[in-house]
C-alpha atoms as a PDB file:
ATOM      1  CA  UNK A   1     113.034 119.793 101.109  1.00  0.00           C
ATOM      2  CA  UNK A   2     110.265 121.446 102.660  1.00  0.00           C
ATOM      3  CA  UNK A   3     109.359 123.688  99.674  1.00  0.00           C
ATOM      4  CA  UNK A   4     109.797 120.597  97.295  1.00  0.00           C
ATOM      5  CA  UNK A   5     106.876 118.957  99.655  1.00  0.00           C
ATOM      6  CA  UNK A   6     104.952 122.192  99.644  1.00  0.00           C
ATOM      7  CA  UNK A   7     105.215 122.743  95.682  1.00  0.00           C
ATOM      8  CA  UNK A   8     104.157 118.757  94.729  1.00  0.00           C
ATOM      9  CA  UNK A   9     101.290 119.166  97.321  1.00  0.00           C
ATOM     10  CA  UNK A  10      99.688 122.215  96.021  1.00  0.00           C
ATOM     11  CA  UNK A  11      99.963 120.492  91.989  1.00  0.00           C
ATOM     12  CA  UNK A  12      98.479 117.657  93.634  1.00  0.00           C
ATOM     13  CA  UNK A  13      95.563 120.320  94.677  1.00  0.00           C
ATOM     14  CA  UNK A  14      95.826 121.866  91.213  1.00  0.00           C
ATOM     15  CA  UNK A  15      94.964 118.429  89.428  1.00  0.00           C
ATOM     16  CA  UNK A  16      92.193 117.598  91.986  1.00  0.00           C
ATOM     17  CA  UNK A  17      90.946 120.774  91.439  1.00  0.00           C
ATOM     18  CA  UNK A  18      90.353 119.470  87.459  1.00  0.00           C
ATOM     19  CA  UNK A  19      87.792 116.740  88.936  1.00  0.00           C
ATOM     20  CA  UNK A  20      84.258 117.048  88.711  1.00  0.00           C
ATOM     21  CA  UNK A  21      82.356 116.587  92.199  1.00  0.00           C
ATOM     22  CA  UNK A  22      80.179 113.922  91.873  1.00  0.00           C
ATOM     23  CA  UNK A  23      76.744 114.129  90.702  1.00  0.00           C
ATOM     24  CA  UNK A  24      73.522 111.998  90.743  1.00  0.00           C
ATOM     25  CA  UNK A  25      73.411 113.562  87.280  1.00  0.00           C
ATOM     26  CA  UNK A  26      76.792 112.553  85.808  1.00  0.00           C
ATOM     27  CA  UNK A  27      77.677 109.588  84.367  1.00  0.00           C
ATOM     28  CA  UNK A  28      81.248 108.493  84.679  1.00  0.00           C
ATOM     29  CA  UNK A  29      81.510 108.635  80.866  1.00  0.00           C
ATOM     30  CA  UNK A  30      80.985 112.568  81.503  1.00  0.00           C
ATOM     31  CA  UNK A  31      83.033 112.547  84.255  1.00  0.00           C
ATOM     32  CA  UNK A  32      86.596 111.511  82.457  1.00  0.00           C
ATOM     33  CA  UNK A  33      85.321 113.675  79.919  1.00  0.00           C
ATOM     34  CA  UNK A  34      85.197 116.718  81.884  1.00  0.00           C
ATOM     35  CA  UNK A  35      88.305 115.698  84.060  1.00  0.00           C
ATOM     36  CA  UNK A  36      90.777 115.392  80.938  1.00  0.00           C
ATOM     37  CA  UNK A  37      89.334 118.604  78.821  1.00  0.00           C
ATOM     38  CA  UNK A  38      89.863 120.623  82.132  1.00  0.00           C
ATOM     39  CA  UNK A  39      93.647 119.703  82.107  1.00  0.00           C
ATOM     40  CA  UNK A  40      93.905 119.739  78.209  1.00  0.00           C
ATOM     41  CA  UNK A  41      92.393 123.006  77.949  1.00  0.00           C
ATOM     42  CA  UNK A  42      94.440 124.509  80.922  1.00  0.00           C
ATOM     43  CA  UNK A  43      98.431 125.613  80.510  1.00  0.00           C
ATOM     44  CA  UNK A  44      98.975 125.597  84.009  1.00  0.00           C
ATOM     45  CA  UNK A  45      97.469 121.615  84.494  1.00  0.00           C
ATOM     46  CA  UNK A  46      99.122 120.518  81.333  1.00  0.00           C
ATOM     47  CA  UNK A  47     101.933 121.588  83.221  1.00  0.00           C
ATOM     48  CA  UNK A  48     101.058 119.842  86.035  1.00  0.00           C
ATOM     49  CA  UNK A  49     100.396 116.911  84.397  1.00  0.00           C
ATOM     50  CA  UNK A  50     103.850 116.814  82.867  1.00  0.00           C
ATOM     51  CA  UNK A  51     105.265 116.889  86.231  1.00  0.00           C
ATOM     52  CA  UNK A  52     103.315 114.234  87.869  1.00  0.00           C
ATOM     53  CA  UNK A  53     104.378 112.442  84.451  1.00  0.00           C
ATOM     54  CA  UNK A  54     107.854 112.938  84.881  1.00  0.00           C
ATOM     55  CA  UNK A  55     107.402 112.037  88.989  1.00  0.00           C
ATOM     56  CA  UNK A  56     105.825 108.534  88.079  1.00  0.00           C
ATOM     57  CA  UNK A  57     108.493 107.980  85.580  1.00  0.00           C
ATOM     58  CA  UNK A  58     111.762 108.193  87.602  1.00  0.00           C
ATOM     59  CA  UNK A  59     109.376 106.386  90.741  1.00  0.00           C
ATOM     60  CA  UNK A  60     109.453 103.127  88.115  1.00  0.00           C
ATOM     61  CA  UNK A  61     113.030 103.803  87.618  1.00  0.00           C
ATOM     62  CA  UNK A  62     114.253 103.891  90.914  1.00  0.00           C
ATOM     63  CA  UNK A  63     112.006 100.270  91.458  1.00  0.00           C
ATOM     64  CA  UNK A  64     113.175  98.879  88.515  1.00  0.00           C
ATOM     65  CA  UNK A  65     116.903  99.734  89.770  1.00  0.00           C
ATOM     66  CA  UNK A  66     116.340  98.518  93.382  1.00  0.00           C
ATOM     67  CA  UNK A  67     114.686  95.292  92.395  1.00  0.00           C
ATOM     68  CA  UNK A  68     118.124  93.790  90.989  1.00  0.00           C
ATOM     69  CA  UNK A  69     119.537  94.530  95.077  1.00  0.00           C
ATOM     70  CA  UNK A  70     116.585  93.007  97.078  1.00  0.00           C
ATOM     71  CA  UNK A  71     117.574  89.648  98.420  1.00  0.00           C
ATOM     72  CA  UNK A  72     115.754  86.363  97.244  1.00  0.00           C
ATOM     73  CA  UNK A  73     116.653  82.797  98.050  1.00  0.00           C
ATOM     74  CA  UNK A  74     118.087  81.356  94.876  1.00  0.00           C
ATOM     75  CA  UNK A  75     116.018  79.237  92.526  1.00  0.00           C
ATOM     76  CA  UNK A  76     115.875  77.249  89.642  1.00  0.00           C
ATOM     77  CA  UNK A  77     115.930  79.890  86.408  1.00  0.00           C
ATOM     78  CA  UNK A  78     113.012  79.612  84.284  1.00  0.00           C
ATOM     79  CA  UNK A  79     114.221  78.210  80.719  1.00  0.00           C
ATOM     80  CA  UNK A  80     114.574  80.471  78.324  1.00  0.00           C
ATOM     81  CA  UNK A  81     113.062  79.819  75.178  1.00  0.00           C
ATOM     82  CA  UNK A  82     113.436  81.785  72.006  1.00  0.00           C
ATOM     83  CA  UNK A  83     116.029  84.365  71.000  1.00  0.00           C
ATOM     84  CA  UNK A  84     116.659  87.165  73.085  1.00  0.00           C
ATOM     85  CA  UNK A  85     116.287  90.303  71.765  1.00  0.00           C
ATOM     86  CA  UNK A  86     120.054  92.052  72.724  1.00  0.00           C
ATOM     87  CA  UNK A  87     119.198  95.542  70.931  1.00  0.00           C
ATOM     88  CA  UNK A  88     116.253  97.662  71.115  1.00  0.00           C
ATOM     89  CA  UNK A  89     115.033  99.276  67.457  1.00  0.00           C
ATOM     90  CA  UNK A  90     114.288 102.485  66.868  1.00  0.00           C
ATOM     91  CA  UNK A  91     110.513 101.217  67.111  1.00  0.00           C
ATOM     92  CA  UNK A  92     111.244  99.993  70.056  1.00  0.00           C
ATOM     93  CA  UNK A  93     112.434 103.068  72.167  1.00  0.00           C
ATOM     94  CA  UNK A  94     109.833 104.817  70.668  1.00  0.00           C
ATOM     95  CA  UNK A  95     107.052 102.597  71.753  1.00  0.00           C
ATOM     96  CA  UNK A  96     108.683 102.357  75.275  1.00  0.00           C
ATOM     97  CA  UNK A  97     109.161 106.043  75.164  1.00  0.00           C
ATOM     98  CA  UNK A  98     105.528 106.822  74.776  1.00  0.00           C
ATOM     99  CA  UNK A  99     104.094 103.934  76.934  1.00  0.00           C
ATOM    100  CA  UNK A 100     106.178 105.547  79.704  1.00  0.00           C
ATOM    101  CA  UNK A 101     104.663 109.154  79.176  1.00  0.00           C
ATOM    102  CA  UNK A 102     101.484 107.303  79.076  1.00  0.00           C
ATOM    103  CA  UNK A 103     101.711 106.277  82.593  1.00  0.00           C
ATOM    104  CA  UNK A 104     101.869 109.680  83.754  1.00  0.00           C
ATOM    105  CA  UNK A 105      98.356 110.036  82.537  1.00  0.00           C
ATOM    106  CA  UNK A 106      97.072 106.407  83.599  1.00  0.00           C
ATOM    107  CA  UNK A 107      97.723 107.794  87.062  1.00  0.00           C
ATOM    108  CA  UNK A 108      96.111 110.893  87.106  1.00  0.00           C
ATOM    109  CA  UNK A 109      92.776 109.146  85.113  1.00  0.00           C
ATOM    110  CA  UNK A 110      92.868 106.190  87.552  1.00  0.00           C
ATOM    111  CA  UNK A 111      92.665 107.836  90.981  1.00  0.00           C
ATOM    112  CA  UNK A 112      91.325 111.027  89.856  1.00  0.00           C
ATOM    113  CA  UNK A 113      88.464 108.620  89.117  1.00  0.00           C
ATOM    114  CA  UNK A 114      88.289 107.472  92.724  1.00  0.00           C
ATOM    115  CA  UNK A 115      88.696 111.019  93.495  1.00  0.00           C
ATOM    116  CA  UNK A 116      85.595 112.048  91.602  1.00  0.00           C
ATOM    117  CA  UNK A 117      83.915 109.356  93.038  1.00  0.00           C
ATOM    118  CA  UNK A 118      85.165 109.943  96.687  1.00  0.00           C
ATOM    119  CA  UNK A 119      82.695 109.770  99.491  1.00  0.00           C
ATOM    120  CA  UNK A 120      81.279 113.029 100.815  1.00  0.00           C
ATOM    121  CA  UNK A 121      80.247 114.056 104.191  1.00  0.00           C
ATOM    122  CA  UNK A 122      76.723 113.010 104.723  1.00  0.00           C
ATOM    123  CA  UNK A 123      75.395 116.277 105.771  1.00  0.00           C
ATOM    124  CA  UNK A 124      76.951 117.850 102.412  1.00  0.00           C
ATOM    125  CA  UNK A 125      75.891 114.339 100.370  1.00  0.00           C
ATOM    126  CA  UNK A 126      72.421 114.419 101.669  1.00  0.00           C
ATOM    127  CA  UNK A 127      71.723 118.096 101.614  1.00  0.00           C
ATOM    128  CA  UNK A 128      68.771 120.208 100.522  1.00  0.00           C
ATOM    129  CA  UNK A 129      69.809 120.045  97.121  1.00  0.00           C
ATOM    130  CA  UNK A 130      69.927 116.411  96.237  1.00  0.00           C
ATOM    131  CA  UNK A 131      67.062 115.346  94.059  1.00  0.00           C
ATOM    132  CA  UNK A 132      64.745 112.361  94.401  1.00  0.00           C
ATOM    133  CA  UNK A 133      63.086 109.990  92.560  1.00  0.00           C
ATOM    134  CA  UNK A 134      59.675 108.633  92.817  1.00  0.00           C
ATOM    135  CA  UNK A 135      59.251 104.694  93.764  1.00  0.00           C
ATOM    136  CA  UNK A 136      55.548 105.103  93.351  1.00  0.00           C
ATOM    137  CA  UNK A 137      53.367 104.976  96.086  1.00  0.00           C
ATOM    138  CA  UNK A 138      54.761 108.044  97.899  1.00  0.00           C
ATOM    139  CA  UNK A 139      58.530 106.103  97.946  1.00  0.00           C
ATOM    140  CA  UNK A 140      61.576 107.778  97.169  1.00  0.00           C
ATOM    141  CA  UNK A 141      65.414 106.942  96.996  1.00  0.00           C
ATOM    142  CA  UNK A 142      68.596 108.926  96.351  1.00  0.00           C
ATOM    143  CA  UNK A 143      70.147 108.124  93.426  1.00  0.00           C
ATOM    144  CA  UNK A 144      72.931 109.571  94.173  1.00  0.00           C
ATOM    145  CA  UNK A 145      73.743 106.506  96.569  1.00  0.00           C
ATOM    146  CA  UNK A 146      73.768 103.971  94.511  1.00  0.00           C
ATOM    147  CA  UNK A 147      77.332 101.899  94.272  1.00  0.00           C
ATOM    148  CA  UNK A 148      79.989 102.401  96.220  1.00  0.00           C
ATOM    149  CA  UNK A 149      82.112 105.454  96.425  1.00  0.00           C
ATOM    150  CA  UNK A 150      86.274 106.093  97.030  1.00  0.00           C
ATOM    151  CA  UNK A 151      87.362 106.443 100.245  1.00  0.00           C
ATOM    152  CA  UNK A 152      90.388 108.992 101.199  1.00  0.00           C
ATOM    153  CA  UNK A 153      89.968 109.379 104.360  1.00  0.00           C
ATOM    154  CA  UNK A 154      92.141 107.472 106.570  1.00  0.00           C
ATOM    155  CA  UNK A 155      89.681 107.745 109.560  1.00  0.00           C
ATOM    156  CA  UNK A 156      87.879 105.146 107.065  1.00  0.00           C
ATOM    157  CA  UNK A 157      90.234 103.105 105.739  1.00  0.00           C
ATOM    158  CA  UNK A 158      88.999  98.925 106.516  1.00  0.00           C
ATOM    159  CA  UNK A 159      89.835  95.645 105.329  1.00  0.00           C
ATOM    160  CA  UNK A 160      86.010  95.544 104.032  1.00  0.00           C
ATOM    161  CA  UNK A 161      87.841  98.907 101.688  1.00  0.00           C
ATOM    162  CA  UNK A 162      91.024  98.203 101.033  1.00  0.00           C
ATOM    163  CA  UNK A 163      91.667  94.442 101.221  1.00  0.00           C
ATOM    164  CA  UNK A 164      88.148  93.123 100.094  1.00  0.00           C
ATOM    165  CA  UNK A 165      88.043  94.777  96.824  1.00  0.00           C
ATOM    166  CA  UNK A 166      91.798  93.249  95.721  1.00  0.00           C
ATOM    167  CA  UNK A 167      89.680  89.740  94.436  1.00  0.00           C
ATOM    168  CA  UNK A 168      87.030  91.712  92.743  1.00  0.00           C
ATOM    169  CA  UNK A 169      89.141  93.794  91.415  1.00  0.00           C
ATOM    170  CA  UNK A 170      91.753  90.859  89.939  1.00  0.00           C
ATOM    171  CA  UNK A 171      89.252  88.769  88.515  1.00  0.00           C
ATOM    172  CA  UNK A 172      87.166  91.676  86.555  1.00  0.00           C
ATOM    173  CA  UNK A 173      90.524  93.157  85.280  1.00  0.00           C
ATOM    174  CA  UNK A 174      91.392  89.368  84.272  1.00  0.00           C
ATOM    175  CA  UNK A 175      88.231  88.961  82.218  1.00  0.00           C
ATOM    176  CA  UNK A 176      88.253  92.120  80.442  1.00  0.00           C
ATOM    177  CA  UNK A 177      92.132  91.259  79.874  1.00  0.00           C
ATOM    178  CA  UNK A 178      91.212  87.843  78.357  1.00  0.00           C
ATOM    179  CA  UNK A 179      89.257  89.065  75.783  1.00  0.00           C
ATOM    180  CA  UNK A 180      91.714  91.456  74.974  1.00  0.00           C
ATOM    181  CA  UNK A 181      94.024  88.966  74.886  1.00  0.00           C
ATOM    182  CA  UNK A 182      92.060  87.203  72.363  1.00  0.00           C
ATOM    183  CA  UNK A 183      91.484  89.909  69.993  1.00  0.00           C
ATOM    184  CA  UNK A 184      94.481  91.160  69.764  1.00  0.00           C
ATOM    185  CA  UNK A 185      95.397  87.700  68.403  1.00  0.00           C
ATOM    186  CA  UNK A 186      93.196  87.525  65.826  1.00  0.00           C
ATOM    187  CA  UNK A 187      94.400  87.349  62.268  1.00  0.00           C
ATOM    188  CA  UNK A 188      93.292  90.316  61.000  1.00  0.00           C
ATOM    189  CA  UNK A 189      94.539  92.459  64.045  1.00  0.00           C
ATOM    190  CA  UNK A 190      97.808  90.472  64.964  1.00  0.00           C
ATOM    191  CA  UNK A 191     100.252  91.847  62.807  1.00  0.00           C
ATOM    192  CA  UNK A 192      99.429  95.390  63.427  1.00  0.00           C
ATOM    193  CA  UNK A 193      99.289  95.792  66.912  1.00  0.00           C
ATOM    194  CA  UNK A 194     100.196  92.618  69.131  1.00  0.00           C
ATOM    195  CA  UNK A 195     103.284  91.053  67.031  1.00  0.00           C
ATOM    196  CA  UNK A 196     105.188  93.491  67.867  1.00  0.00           C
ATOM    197  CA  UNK A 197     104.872  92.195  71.596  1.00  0.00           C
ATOM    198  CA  UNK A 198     105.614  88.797  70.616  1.00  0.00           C
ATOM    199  CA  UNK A 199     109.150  89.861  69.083  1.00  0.00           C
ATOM    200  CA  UNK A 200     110.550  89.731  72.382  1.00  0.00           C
ATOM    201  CA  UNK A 201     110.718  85.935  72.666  1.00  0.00           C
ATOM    202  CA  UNK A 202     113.007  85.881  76.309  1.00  0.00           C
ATOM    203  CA  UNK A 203     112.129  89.307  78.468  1.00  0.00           C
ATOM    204  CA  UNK A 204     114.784  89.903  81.078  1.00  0.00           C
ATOM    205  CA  UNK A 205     115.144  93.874  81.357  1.00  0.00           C
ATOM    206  CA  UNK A 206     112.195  93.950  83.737  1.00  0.00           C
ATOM    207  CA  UNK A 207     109.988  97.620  83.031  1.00  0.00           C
ATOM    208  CA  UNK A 208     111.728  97.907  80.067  1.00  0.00           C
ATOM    209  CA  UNK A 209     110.797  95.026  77.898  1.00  0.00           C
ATOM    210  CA  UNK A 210     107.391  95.412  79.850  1.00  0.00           C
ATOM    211  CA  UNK A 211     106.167  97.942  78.500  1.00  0.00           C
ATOM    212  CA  UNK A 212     107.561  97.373  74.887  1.00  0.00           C
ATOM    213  CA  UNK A 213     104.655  96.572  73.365  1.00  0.00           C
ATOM    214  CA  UNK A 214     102.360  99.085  70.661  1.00  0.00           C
ATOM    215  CA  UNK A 215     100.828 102.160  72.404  1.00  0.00           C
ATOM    216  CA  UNK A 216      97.582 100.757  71.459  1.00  0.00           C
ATOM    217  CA  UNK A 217      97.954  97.449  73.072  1.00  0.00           C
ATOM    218  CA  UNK A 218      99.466  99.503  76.245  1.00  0.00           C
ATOM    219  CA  UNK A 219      96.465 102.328  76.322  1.00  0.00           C
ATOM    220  CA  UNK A 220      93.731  99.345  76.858  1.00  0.00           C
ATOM    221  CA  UNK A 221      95.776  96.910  78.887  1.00  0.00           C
ATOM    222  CA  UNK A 222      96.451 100.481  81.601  1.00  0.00           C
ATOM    223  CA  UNK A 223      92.944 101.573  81.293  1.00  0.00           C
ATOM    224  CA  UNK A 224      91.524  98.390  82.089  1.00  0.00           C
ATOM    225  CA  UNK A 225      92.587  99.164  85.482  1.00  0.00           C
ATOM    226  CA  UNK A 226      90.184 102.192  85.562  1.00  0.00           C
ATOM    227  CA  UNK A 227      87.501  99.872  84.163  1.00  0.00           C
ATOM    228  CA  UNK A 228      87.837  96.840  86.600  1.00  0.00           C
ATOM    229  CA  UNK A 229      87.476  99.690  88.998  1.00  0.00           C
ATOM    230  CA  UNK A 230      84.589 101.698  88.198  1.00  0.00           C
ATOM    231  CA  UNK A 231      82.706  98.319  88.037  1.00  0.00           C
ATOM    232  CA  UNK A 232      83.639  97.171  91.499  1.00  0.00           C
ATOM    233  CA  UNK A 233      82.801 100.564  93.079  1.00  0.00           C
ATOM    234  CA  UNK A 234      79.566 101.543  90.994  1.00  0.00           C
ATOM    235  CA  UNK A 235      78.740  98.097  90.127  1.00  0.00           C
ATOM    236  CA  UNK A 236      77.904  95.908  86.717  1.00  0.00           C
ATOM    237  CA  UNK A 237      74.932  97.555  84.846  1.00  0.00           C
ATOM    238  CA  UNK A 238      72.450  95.264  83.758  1.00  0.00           C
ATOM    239  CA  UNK A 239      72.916  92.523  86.313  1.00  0.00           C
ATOM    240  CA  UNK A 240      69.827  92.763  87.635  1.00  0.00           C
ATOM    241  CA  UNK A 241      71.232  94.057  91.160  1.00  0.00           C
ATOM    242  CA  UNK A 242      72.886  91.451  91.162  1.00  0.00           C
ATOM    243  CA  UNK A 243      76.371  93.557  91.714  1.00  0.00           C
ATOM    244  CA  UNK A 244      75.639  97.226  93.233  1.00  0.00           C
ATOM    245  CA  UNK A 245      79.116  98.188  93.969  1.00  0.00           C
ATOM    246  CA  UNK A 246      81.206  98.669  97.146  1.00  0.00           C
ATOM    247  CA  UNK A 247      83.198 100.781  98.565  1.00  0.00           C
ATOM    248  CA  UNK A 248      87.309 101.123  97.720  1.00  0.00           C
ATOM    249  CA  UNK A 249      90.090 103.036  99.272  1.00  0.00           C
ATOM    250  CA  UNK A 250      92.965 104.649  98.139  1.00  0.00           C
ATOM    251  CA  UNK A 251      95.220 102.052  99.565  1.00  0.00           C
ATOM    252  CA  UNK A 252      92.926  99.345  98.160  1.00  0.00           C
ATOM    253  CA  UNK A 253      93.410 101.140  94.550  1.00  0.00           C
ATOM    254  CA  UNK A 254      96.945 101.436  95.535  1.00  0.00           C
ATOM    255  CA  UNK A 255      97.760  97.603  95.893  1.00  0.00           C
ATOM    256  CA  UNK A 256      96.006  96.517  92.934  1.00  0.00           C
ATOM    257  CA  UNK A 257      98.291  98.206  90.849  1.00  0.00           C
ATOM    258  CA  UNK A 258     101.174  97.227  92.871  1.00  0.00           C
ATOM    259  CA  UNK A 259     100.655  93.960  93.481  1.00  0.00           C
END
């Protein structure tokens, strides 16, 4: 056991090793850039990647099992409307097969954003090196400071960190997922990508008919989480200040995917 602990700890190093430390000079565009061509470009991260893939995978499986055995006072069972759809197509265990493997990477992107964005020591934040820029009149400011940052240390963890975000969080993800929403249901776009969603008329095999929707349609509905994120930790550009960011935990990022 203890060399199964020791062995998923030091990939967990590996893949954090793959993650830029934050820069006044980097944008978080550049960031994920550099984060996923380190591991793409690297045999030993792909490798670790495929690992924490196959990790998250069987951790949905096991909470998709135990779900069915945790008690629940009996209610009224929500009508079921439409045909339900008794055999999965080839299509369909393909699409669920690659939204799966997806996940795997969703993770990794999602808090090895928080990662990059982690908070650093203020003597190492602050240090010699950090560049300024000029306010005029003699006034400077770190740019580096601006937003919020991730916090992993539990010495920091707060409700103002972890619970505070949750709201922020919800409601930008919401938004963003709106308009998706909406596209995805235009004419032009329907057929190809969202129908194939909609051919599941009465869900009831929990993860499974979940994520049973086009690759496409999964990719941007996942990575809206890392969106709704970066915006509530580095704020909404062009807001006129009006949203500078705050800080979010790792538990914080935690529960609003859980939730």
């Amino acid at each position: 056991m203890e060399s199964i602990t020791n062995s998923t700890l030091n990939m967990i190093q590996r893949l954090a090793s793959t993650i830029p430390t934050p820069s006044e000079d980097q944008s978080t565009l550049y960031l994920l850039q550099q984060t996923i061509s380190q591991v793409t470009t690297n045999t030993n991260h792909r490798k670790d990647l495929l690992i924490l893939t196959i990790i998250v995978i069987l951790a949905l499986e096991l909470l998709s099992k135990l779900v069915y055995h945790v008690p629940s006072k009996k209610s009224k069972s929500i009508p079921v409307r439409g045909k339900h759809l008794d055999d999965f197509s080839t299509k369909d265990w393909i699409f669920i097969g690659v939204n799966k493997c997806m996940t795997g990477i969703f993770v990794y992107v999602y808090f090895g954003y928080l990662w990059g964005v982690r908070k650093e020591d203020d003597h190492h934040h602050h240090d010699h090196h950090d560049r300024e820029e000029s306010t005029g009149a003699g006034q400077h400011h770190h740019d580096c400071c601006t937003g919020g940052s991730g916090i992993w240390n539990t010495a920091d963890l707060s409700t103002a960190n972890t619970l505070l975000p949750l709201p922020f969080l919800f409601i930008i993800y919401d938004f963003f997922y709106t308009l998706l929403h909406w596209l995805l249901h235009v004419k032009g776009i329907y057929k190809y990508v969202h129908k194939h969603h909609h051919h599941q008329k009465a869900p009831s095999r929990a993860n499974l008919d979940a994520v049973n929707v086009h690759p496409l349609e999964f990719f941007l509905g996942e990575f809206n989480h890392v969106l709704a994120l970066h915006l509530v930790v580095r704020g909404v550009p062009m807001s006129g200040g009006f949203w500078k960011g705050m800080d979010v935990s790792w538990v914080g990022a935690a529960l609003f995917l859980g939730v």
